[in-house]
N, C-alpha and C. Protein backbone atom coordinates (compact mmCIF):
# COMPACT_ATOMS: atom_id res chain seq x y z
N UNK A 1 0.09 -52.26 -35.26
CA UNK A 1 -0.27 -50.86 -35.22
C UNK A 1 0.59 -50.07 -36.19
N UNK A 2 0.39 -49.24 -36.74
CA UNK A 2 0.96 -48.01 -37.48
C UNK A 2 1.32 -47.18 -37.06
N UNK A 3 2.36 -46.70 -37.48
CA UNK A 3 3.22 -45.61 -36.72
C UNK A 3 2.69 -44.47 -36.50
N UNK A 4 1.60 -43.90 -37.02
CA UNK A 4 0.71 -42.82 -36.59
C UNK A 4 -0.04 -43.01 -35.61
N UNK A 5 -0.86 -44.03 -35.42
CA UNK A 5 -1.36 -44.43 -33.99
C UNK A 5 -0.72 -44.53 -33.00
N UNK A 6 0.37 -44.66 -32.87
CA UNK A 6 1.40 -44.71 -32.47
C UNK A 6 1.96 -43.65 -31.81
N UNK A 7 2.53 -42.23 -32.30
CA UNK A 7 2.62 -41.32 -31.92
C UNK A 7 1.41 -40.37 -31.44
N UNK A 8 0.05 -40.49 -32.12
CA UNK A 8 -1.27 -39.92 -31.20
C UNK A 8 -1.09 -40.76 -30.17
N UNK A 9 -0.76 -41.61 -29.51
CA UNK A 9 -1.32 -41.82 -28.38
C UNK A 9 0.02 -41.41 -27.39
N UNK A 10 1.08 -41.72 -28.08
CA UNK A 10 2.47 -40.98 -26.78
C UNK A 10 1.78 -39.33 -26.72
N UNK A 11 1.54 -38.65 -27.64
CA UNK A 11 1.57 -37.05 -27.43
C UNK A 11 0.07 -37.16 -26.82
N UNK A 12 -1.05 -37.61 -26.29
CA UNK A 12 -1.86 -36.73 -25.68
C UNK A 12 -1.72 -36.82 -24.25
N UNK A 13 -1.76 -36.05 -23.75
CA UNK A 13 -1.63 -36.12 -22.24
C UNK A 13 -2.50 -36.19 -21.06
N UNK A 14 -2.19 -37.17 -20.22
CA UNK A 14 -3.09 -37.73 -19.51
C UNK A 14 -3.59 -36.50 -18.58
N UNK A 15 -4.81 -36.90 -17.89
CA UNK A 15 -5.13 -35.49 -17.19
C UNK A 15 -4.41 -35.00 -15.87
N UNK A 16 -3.98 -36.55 -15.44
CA UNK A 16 -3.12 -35.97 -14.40
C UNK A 16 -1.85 -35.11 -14.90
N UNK A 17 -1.02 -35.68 -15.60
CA UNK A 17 -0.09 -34.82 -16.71
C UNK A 17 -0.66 -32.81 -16.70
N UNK A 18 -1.73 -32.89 -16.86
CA UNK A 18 -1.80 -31.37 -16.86
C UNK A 18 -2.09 -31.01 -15.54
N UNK A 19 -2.67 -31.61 -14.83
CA UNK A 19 -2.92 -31.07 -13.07
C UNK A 19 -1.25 -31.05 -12.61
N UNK A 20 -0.85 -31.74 -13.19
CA UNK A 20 1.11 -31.36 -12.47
C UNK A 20 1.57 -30.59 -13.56
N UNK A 21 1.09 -29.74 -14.30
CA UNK A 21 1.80 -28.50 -15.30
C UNK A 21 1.35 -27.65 -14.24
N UNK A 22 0.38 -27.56 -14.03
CA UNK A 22 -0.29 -26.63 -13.38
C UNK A 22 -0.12 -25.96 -11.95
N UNK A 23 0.67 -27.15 -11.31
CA UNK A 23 1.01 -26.90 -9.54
C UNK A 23 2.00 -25.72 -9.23
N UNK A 24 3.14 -25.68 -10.81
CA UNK A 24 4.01 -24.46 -9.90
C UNK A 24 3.16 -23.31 -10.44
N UNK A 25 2.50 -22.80 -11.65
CA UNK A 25 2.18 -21.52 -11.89
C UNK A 25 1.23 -21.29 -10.20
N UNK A 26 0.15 -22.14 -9.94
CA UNK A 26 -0.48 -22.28 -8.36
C UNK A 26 0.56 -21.40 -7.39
N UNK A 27 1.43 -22.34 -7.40
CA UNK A 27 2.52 -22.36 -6.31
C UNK A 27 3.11 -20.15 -6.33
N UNK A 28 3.36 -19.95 -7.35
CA UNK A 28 3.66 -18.59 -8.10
C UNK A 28 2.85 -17.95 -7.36
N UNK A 29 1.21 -17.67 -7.93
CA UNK A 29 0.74 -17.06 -7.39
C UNK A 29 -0.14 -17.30 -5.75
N UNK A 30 0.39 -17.87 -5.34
CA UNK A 30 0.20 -18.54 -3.86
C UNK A 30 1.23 -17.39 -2.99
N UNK A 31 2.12 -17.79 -3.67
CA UNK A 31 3.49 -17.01 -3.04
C UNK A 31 3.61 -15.41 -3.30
N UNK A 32 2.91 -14.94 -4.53
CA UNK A 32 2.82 -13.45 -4.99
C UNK A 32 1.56 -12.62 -4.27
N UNK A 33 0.58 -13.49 -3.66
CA UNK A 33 -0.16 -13.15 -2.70
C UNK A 33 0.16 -12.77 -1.62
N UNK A 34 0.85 -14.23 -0.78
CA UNK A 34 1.69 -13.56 0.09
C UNK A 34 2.76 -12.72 0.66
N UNK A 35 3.51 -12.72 -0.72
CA UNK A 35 4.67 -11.55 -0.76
C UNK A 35 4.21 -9.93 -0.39
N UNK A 36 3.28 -9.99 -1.62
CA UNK A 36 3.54 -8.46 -2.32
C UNK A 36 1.74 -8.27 -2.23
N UNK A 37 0.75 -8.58 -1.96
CA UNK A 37 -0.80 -8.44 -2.03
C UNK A 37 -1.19 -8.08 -0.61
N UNK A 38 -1.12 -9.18 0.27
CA UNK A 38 -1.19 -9.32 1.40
C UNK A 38 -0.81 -8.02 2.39
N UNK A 39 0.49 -7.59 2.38
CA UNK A 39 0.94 -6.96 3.18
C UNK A 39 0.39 -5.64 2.08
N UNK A 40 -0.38 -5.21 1.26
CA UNK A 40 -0.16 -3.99 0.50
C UNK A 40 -1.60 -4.02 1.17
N UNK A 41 -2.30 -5.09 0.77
CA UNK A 41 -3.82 -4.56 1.67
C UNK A 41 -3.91 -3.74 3.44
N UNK A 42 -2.89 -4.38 3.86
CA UNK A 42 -2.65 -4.33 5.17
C UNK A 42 -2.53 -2.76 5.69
N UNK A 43 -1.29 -2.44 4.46
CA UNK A 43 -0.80 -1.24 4.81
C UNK A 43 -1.89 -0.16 4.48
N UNK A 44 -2.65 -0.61 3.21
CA UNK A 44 -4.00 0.37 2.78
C UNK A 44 -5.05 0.26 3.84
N UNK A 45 -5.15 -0.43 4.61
CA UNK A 45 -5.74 -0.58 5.94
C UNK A 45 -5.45 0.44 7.59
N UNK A 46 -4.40 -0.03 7.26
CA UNK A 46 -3.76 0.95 8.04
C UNK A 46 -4.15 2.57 7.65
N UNK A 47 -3.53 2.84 6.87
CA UNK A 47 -3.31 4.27 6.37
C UNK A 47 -5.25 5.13 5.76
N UNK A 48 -5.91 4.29 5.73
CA UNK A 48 -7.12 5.25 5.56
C UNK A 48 -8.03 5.06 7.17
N UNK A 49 -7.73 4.03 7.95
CA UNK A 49 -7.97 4.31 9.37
C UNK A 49 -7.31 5.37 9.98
N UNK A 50 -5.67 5.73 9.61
CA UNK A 50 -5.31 7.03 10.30
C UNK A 50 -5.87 8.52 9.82
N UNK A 51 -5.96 7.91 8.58
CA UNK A 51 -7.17 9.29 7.57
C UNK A 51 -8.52 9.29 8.25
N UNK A 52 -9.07 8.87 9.08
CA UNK A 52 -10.19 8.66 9.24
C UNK A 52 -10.40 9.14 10.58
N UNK A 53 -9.47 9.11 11.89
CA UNK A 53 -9.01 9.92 12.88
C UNK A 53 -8.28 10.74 12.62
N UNK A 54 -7.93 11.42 11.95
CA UNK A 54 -7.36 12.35 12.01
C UNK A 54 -7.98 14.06 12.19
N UNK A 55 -7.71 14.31 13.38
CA UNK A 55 -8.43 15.56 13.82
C UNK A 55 -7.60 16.93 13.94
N UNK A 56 -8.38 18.26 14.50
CA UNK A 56 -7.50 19.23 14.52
C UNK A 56 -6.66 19.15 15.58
N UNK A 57 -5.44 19.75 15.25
CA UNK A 57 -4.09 19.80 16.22
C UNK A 57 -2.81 18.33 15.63
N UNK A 58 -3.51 17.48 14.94
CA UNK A 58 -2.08 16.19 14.83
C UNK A 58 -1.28 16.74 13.89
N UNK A 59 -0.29 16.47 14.47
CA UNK A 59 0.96 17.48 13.21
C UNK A 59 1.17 16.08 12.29
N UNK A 60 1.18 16.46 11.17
CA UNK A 60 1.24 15.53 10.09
C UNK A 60 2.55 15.56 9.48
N UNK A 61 2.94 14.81 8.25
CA UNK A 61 3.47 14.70 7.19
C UNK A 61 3.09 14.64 6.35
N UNK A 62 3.01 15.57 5.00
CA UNK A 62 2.67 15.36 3.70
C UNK A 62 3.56 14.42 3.11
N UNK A 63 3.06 14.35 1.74
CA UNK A 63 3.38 13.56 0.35
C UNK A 63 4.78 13.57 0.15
N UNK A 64 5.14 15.14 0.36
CA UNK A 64 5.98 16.20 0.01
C UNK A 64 7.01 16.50 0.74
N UNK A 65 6.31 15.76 1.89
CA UNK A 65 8.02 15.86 3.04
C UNK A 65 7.50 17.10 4.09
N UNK A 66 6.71 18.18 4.23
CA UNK A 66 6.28 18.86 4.43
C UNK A 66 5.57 18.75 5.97
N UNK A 67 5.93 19.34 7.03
CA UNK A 67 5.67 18.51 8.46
C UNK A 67 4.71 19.99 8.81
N UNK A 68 3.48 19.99 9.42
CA UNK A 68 2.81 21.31 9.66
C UNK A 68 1.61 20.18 10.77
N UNK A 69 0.30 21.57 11.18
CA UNK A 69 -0.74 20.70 12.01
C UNK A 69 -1.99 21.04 11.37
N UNK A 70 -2.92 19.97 11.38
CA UNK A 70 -3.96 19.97 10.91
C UNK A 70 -4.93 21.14 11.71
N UNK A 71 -5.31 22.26 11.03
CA UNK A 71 -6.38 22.98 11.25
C UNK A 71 -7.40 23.05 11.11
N UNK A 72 -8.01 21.61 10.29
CA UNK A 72 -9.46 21.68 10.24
C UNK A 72 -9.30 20.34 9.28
N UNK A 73 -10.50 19.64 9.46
CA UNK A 73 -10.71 18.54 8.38
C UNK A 73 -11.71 18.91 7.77
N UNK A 74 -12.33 18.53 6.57
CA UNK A 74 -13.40 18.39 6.00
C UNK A 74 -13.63 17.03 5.47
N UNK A 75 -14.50 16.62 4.63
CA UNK A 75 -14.66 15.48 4.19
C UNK A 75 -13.47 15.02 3.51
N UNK A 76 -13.23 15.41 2.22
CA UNK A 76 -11.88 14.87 1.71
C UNK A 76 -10.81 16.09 1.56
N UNK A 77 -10.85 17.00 2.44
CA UNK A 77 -9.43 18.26 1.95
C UNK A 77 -9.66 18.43 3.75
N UNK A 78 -8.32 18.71 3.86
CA UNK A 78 -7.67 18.91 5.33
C UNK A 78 -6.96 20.38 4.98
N UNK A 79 -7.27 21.07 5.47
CA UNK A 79 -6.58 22.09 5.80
C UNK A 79 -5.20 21.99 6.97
N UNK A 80 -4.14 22.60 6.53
CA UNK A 80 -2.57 22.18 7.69
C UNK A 80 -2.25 24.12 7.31
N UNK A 81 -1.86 23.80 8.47
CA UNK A 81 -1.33 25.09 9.14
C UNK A 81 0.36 25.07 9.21
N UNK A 82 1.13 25.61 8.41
CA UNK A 82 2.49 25.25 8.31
C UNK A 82 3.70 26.56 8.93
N UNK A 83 2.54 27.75 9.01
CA UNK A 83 2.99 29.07 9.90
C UNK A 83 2.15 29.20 10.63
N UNK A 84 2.35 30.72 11.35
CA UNK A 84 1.08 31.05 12.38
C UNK A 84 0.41 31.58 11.18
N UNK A 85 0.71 32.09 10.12
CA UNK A 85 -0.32 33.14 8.85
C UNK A 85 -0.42 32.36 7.70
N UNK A 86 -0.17 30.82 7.77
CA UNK A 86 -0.04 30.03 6.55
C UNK A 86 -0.43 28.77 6.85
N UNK A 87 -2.24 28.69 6.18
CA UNK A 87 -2.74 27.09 5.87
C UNK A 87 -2.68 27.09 4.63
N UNK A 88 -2.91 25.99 4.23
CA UNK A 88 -2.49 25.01 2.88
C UNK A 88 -3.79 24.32 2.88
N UNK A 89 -4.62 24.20 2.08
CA UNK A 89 -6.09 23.30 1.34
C UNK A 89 -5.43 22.30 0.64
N UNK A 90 -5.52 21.25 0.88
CA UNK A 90 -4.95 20.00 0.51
C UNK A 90 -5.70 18.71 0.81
N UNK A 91 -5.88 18.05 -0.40
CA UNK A 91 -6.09 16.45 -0.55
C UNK A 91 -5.99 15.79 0.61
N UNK A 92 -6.90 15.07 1.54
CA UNK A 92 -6.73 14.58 2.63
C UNK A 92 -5.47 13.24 2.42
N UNK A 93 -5.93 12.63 0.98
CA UNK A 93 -4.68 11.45 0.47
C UNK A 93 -3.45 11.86 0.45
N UNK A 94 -3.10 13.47 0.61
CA UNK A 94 -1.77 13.48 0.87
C UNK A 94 -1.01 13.36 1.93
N UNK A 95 -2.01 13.19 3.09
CA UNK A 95 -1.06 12.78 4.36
C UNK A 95 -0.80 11.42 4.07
N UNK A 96 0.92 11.32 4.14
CA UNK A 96 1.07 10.37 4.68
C UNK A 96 1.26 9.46 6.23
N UNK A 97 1.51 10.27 6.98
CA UNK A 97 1.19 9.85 8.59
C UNK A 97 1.16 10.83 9.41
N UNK A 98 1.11 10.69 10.67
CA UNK A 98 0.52 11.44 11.79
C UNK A 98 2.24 11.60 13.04
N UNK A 99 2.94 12.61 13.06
CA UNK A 99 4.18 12.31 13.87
C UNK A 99 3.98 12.46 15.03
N UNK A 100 4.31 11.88 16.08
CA UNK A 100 4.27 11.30 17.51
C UNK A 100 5.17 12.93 17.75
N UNK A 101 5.05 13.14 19.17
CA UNK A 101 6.22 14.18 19.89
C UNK A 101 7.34 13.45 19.63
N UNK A 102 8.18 12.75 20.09
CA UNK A 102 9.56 12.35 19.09
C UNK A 102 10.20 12.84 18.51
N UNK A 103 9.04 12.29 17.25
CA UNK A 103 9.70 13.01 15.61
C UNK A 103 9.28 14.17 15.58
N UNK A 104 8.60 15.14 16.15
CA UNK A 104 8.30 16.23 15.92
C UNK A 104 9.18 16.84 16.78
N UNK A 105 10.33 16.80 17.87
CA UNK A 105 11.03 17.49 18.48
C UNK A 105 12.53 17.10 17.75
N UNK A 106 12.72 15.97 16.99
CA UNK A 106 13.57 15.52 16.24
C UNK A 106 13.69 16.51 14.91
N UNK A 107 12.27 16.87 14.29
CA UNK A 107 12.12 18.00 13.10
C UNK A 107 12.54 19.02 13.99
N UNK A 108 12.52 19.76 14.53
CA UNK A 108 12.30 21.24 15.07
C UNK A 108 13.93 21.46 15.35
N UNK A 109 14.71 20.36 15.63
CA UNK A 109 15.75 20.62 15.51
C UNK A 109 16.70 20.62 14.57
N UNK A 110 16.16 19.66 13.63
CA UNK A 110 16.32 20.09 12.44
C UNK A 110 17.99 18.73 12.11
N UNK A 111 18.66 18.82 10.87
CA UNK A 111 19.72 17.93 11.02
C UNK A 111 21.05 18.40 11.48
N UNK A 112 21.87 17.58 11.49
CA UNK A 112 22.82 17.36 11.99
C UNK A 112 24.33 17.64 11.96
């Protein structure tokens, strides 16, 4: 044989050879699913079901840090009531959650 035949046949690679290149990039995104995908669907699950009950009277939290009670929903803008003489027309996507009595007697007193 000749030394060129020779080296074509060490360099092509068998097919199993590439099915085992292939197992950790797999393995990568196997694991980036479950990390960081998984639990992000979850939480977007969560959070447009609480958008979706959300009625008049639940004292909320905005985007913004901003703690007041919902005075009216509409389709996508919620009106919040943050005085007795002051609602706010706002993006229903800016609530971020709904505060339990708890945290709402925890706000009112304010820090520490």
């Amino acid at each position: 044989m000749n030394p060129i035949s020779l080296l074509q046949a060490a360099a092509a690679p068998t097919m199993k050879d590439g099915l085992l290149q292939m197992v950790p990039f797999l393995l990568i995104f196997v694991v980036f699913y479950f990390v960081l995908l998984a639990p992000m669907r979850k939480q977007q699950k969560k959070t447009k079901e609480m958008l979706a009950q959300l009625k008049k009277g639940d004292r909320v939290m905005t985007s913004g840090g901003i703690y007041g009670t919902v005075a009216q929903v509409e389709d996508q803008i919620v009106w919040v009531k943050l005085a007795d003489t002051l609602k706010v027309k706002m993006a229903k996507s800016a609530i971020t959650s709904v505060v339990n009595e708890a945290e709402a007697g925890k706000e009112a007193v304010g820090p520490a």
